[in-house]
Protein backbone atom coordinates (compact mmCIF):
# COMPACT_ATOMS: atom_id res chain seq x y z
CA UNK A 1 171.88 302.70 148.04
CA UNK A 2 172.19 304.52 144.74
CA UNK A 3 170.18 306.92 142.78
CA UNK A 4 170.16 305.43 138.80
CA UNK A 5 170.08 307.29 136.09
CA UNK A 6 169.51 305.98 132.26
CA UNK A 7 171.71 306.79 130.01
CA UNK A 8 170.65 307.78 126.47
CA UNK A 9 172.38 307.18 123.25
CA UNK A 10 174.11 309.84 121.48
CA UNK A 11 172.09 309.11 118.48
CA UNK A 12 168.92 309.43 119.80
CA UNK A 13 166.65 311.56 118.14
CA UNK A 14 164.14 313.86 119.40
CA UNK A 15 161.64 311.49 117.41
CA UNK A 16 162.47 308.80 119.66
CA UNK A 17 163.21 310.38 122.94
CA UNK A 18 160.23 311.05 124.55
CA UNK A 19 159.44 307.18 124.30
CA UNK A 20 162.72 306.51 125.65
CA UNK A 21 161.87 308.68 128.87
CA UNK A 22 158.75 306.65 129.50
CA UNK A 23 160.60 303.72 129.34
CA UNK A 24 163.06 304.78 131.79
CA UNK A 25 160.60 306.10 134.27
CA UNK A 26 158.30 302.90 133.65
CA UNK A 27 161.38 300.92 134.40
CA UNK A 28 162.10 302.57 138.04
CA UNK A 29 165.31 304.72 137.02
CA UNK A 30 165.47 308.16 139.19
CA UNK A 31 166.49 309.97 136.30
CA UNK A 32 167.46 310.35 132.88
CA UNK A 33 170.84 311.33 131.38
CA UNK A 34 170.74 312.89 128.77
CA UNK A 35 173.95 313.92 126.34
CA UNK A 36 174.76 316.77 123.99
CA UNK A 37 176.33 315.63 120.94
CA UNK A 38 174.52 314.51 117.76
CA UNK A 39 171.24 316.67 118.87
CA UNK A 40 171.17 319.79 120.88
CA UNK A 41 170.98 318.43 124.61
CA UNK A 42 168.39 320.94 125.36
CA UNK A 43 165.84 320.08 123.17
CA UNK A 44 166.32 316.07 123.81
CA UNK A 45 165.42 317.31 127.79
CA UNK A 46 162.50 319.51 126.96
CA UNK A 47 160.57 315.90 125.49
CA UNK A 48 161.97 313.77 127.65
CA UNK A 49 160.68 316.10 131.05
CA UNK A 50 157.23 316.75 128.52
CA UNK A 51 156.77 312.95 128.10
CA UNK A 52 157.17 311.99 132.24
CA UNK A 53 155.41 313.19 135.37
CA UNK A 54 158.61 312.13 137.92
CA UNK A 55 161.80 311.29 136.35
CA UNK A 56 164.37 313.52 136.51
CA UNK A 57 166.72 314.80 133.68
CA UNK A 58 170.09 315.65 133.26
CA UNK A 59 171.96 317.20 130.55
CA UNK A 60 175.56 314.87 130.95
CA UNK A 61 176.89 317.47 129.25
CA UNK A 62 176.08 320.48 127.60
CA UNK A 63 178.83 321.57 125.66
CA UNK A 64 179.11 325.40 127.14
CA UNK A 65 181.63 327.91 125.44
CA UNK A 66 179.44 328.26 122.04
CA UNK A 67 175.86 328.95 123.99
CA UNK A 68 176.14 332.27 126.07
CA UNK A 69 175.06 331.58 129.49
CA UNK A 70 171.99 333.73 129.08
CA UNK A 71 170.58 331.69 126.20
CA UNK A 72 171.11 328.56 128.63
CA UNK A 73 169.84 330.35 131.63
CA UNK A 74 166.62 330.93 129.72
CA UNK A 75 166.43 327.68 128.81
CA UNK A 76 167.01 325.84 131.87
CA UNK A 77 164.44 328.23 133.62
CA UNK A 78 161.73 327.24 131.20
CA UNK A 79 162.56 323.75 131.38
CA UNK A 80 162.70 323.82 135.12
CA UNK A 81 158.71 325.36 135.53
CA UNK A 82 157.73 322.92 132.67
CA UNK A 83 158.83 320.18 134.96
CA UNK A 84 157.83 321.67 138.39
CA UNK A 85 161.57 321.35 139.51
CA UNK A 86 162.90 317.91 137.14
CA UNK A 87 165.48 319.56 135.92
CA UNK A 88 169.34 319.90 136.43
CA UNK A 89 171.92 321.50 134.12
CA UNK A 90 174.87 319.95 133.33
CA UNK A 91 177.85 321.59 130.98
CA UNK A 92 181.36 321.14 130.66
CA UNK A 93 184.33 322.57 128.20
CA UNK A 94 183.97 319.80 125.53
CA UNK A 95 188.07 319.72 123.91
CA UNK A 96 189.69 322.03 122.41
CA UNK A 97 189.91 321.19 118.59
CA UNK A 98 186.04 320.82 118.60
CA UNK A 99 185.40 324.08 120.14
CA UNK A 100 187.56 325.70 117.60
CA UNK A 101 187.11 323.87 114.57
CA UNK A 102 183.67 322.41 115.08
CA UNK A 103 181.78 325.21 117.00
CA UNK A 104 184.04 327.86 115.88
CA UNK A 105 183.76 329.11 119.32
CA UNK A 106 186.39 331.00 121.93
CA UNK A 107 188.71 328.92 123.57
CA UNK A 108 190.59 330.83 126.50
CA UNK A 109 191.36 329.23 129.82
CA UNK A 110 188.72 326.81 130.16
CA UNK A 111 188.97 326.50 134.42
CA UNK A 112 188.39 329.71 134.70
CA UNK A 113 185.89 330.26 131.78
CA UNK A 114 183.57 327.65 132.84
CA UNK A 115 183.65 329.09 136.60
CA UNK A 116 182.40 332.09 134.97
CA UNK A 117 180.03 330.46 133.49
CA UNK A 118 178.63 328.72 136.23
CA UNK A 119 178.80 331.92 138.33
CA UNK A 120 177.17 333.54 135.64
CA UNK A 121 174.03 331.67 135.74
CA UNK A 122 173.44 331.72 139.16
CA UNK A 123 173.92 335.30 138.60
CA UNK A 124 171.09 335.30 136.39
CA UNK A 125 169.01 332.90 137.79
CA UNK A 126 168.91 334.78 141.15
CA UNK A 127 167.73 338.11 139.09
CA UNK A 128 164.92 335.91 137.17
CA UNK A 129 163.88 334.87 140.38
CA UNK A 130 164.11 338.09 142.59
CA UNK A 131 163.88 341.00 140.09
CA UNK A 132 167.45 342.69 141.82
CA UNK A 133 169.41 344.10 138.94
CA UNK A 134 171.80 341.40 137.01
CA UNK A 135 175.44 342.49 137.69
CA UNK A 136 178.15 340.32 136.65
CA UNK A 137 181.07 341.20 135.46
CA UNK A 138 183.66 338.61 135.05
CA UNK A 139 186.85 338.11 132.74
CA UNK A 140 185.03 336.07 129.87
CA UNK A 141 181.51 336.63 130.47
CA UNK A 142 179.78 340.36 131.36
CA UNK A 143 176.01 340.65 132.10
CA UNK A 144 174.78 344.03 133.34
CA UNK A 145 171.33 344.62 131.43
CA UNK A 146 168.24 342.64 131.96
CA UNK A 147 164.96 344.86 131.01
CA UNK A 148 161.45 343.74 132.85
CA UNK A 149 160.37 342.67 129.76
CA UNK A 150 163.12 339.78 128.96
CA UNK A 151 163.13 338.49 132.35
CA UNK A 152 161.20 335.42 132.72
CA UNK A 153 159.68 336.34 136.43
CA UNK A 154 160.07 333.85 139.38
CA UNK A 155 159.05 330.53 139.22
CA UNK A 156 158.58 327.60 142.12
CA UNK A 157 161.83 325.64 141.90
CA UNK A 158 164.18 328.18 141.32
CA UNK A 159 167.23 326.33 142.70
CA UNK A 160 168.44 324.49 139.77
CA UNK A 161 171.22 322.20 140.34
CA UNK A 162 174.36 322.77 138.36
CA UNK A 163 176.66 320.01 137.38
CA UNK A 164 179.75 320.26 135.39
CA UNK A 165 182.16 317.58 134.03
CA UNK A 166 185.66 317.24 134.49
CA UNK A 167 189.03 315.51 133.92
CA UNK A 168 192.02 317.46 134.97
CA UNK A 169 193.72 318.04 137.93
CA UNK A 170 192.05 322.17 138.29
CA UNK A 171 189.22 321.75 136.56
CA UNK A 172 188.15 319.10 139.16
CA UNK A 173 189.03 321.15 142.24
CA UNK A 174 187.31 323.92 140.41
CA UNK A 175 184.36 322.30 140.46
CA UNK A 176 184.65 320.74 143.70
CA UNK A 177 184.70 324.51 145.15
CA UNK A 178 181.38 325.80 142.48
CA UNK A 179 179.63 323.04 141.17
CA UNK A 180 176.41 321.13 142.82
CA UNK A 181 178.01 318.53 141.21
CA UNK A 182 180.68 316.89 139.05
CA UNK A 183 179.69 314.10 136.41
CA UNK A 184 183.05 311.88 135.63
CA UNK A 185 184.34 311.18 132.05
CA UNK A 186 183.66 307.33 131.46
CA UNK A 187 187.61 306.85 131.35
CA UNK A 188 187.51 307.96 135.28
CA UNK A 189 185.08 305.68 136.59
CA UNK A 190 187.80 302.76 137.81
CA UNK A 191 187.38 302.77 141.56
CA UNK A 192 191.21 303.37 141.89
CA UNK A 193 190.67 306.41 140.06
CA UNK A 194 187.93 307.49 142.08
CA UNK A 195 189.48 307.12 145.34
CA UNK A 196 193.01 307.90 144.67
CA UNK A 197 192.71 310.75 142.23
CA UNK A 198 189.34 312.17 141.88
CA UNK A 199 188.34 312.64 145.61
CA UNK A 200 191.19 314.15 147.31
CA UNK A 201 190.71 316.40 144.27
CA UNK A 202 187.52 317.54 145.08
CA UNK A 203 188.32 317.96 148.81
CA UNK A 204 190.74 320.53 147.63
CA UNK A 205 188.06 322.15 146.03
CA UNK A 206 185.48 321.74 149.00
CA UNK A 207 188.07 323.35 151.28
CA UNK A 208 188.88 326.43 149.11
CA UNK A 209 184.76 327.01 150.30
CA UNK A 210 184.14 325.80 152.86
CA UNK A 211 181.59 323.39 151.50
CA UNK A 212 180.00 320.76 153.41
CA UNK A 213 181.08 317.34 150.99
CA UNK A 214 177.36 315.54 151.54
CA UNK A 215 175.82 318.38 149.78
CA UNK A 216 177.90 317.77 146.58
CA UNK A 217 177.28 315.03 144.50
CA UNK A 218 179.50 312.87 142.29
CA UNK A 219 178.34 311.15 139.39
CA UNK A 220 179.84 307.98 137.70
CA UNK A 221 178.90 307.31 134.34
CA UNK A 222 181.09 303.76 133.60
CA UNK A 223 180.63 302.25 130.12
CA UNK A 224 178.84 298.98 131.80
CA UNK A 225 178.75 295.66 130.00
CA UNK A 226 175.61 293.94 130.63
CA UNK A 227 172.56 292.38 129.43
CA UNK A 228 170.04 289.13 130.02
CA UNK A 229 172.38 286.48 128.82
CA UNK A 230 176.84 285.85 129.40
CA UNK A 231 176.53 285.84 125.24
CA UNK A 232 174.97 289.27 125.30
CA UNK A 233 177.15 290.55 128.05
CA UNK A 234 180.18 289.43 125.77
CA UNK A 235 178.91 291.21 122.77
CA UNK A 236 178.59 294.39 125.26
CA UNK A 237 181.97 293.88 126.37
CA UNK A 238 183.32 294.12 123.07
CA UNK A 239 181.57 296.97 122.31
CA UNK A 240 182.77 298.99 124.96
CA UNK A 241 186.29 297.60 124.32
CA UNK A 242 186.03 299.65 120.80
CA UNK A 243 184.49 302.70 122.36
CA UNK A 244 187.38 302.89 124.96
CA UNK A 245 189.86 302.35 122.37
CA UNK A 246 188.25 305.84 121.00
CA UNK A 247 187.92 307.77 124.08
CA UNK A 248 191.79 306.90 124.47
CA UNK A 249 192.83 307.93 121.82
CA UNK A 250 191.85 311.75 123.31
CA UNK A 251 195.22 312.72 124.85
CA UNK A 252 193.32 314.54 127.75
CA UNK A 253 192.03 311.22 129.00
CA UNK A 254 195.00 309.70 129.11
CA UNK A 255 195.24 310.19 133.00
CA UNK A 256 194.20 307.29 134.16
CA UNK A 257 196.04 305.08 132.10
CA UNK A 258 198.77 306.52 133.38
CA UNK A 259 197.56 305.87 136.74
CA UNK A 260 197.69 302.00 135.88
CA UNK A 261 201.13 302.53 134.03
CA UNK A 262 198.80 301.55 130.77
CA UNK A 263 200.19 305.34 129.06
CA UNK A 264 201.96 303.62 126.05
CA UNK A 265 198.92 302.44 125.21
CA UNK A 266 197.22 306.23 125.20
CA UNK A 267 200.09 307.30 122.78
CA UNK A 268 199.48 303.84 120.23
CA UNK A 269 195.86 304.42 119.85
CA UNK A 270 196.56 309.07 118.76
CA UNK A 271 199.01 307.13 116.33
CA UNK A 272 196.43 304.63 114.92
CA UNK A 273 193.91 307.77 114.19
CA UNK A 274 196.52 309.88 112.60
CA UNK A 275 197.54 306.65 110.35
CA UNK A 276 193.19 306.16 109.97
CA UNK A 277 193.19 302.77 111.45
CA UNK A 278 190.57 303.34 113.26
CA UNK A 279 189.05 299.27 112.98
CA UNK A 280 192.32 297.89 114.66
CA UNK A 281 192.26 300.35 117.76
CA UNK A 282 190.17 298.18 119.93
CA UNK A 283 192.86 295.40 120.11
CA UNK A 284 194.82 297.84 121.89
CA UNK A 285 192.51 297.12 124.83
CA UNK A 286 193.51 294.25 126.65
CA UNK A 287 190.89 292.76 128.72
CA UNK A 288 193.00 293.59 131.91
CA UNK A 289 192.45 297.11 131.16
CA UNK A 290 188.56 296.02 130.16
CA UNK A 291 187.92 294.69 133.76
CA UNK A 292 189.37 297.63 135.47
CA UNK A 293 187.09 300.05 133.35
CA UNK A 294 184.08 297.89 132.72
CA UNK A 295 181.71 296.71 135.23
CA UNK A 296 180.51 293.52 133.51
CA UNK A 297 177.69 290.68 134.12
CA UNK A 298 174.40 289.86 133.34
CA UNK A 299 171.22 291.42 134.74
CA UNK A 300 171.31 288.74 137.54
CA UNK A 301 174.69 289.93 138.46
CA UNK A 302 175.81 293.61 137.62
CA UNK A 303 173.81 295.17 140.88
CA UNK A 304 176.12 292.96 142.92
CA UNK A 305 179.45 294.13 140.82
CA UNK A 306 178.33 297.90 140.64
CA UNK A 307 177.59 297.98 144.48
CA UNK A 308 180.93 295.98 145.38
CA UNK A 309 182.83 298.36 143.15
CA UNK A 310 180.70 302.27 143.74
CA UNK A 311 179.62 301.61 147.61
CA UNK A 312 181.03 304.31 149.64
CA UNK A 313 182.45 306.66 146.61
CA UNK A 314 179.01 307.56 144.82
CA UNK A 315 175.78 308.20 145.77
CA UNK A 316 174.29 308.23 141.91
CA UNK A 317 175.63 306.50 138.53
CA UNK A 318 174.17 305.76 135.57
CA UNK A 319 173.18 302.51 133.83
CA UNK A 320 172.19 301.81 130.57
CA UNK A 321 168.31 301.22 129.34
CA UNK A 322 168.11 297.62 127.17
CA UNK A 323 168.34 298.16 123.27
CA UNK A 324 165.35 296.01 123.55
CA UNK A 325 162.72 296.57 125.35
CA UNK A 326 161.73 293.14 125.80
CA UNK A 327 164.76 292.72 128.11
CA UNK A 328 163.00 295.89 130.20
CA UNK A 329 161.79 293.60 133.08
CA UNK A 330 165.29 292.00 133.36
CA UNK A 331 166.72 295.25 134.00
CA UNK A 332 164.69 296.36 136.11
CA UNK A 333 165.74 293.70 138.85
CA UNK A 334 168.77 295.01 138.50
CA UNK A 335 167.78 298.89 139.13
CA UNK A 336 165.54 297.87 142.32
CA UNK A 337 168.73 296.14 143.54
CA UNK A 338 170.68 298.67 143.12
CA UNK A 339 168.56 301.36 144.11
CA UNK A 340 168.23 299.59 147.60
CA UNK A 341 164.91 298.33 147.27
């Protein structure tokens, strides 16, 4: 049916990661999600692949333009022979403002750049792995100089899958034509949005290659609201209400309101975070807009709902691990289900 990934909290510390791994491969998942935001992405995989034996891990994504592509290349190759082949890299452009004035990084033309950098490291994976001189020589990023000594050596899973997010209309055909795979923005998940929008997108892309589709894999991340009980599910669904009503407020993922004629809304919520009401943006949400966004029901239900919605757009999406771990066994009903087992 699906592969499932666990997601991982943003907050999650290194302390507590490598527990949270061995909870997710205890519970069944496939793999293991893993984000790039409060802590460095790279170092929440390297404990989380350290502390399992099969699970797989993602980084859902690495924020790219302030990390050359070398230092990430090095990285991922060191992760992936710590893991005997576990591990896939994931980046994408991040906005922006926070590139600028939170990374105090380059932004140019971010299609482009992050093609490079894609291109890039398979550039330099291929040398680490065959020795041939490194020669790439792009727009944004230039690597011509890799001594014996610096280069790692082959290793046994060289091919390292590389994922990218996206949201726009050429960043998504972009990575349709490079990409092993895209990872959607939680405001793209609705299947509307999937089929209407995102798809024919990435069949652009596929075409520009000639790629075959089935070896390209999309992954929906949907903020899910779920849990043992309705009166946890309805404390979930509230919860995701708020964190829509901040994702919205984002200008750039204002696309699929628009696609449900919901793009007042978009504009309301920039205006509520310029004014600092950030407590009252959540009542934007309606719960219309909720139930197109949201898969909700409890852990006797949401398999059904995620397979009714996802079946026959996605072959992997993620789904969140319980806050408590007493509710593991509960949820893990709901991963065999949707797994196919």
């Amino acid at each position: 049916m699906f592969e499932v990934f666990a997601t991982t909290p943003e907050t999650m510390s290194p302390a507590q990661i490598g527990e949270h791994a061995k909870r997710a491969e205890a519970m069944g998942f496939d793999g293991l999600q893993v984000p790039d935001a409060v802590h460095d992405g790279l170092l929440l995989s390297a404990l989380a692949l350290n502390a399992t034996t099969n699970l797989v891990v993602s980084t859902g994504v690495l924020v790219a333009f302030p990390r050359s592509p070398m230092t990430v290349a090095v990285a991922s190759w060191d992760l992936q022979e710590l893991s005997k082949g576990r591990f896939e890299i994931g980046v994408g452009t991040q906005v922006k403002g926070n590139i600028e004035k939170r990374y105090s990084s380059y932004w140019g033309s971010p299609v482009p750049q992050l093609r490079e950098y894609m291109q890039s490291l398979r550039a330099i994976f291929h040398s680490f792995q065959t020795g041939e001189k490194l020669n790439f020589e792009g727009e944004y990023y230039q690597f011509t100089k890799l001594q014996p000594f610096f280069n790692p050596g082959p290793i046994d899973h060289p091919n390292i899958p590389i994922l990218a997010g996206a949201v726009g209309p050429a960043m998504t055909k972009m990575v349709g034509a490079i990409a092993d795979g895209m990872i959607t923005h939680p405001t793209n998940t609705p299947p509307r949005y999937i089929r209407e929008v995102c798809i024919p997108r990435l069949q652009e892309g596929f075409k520009r290659t000639g790629r075959n589709p089935d070896d390209f894999k999309l992954i929906l991340g949907p903020l899910t609201a779920t849990g043992k009980d309705a009166k946890t599910v309805a404390a979930e669904w509230e919860k995701q209400r708020s964190m829509l009503g901040f994702l919205y407020s984002t200008p750039a993922y204002w696309p699929s309101l628009e696609l449900f004629g919901w793009q007042e809304k978009g504009q309301q919520l920039l205006d509520m975070t310029r004014q600092g009401n950030w407590d009252a943006m959540r009542d934007i949400l309606t719960d219309e807009m909720l139930t197109e966004f949201v898969p909700k029901g409890t852990y006797d239900e949401i398999a059904d709902v995620m397979i009714e919605r996802y079946q026959g757009l996605t072959k992997r999406i993620s789904f969140p691990i319980p806050e408590d771990p007493a509710n593991d066994k509960y949820a893990m009903q709901a991963i065999k289900k949707l797994r196919g087992e």
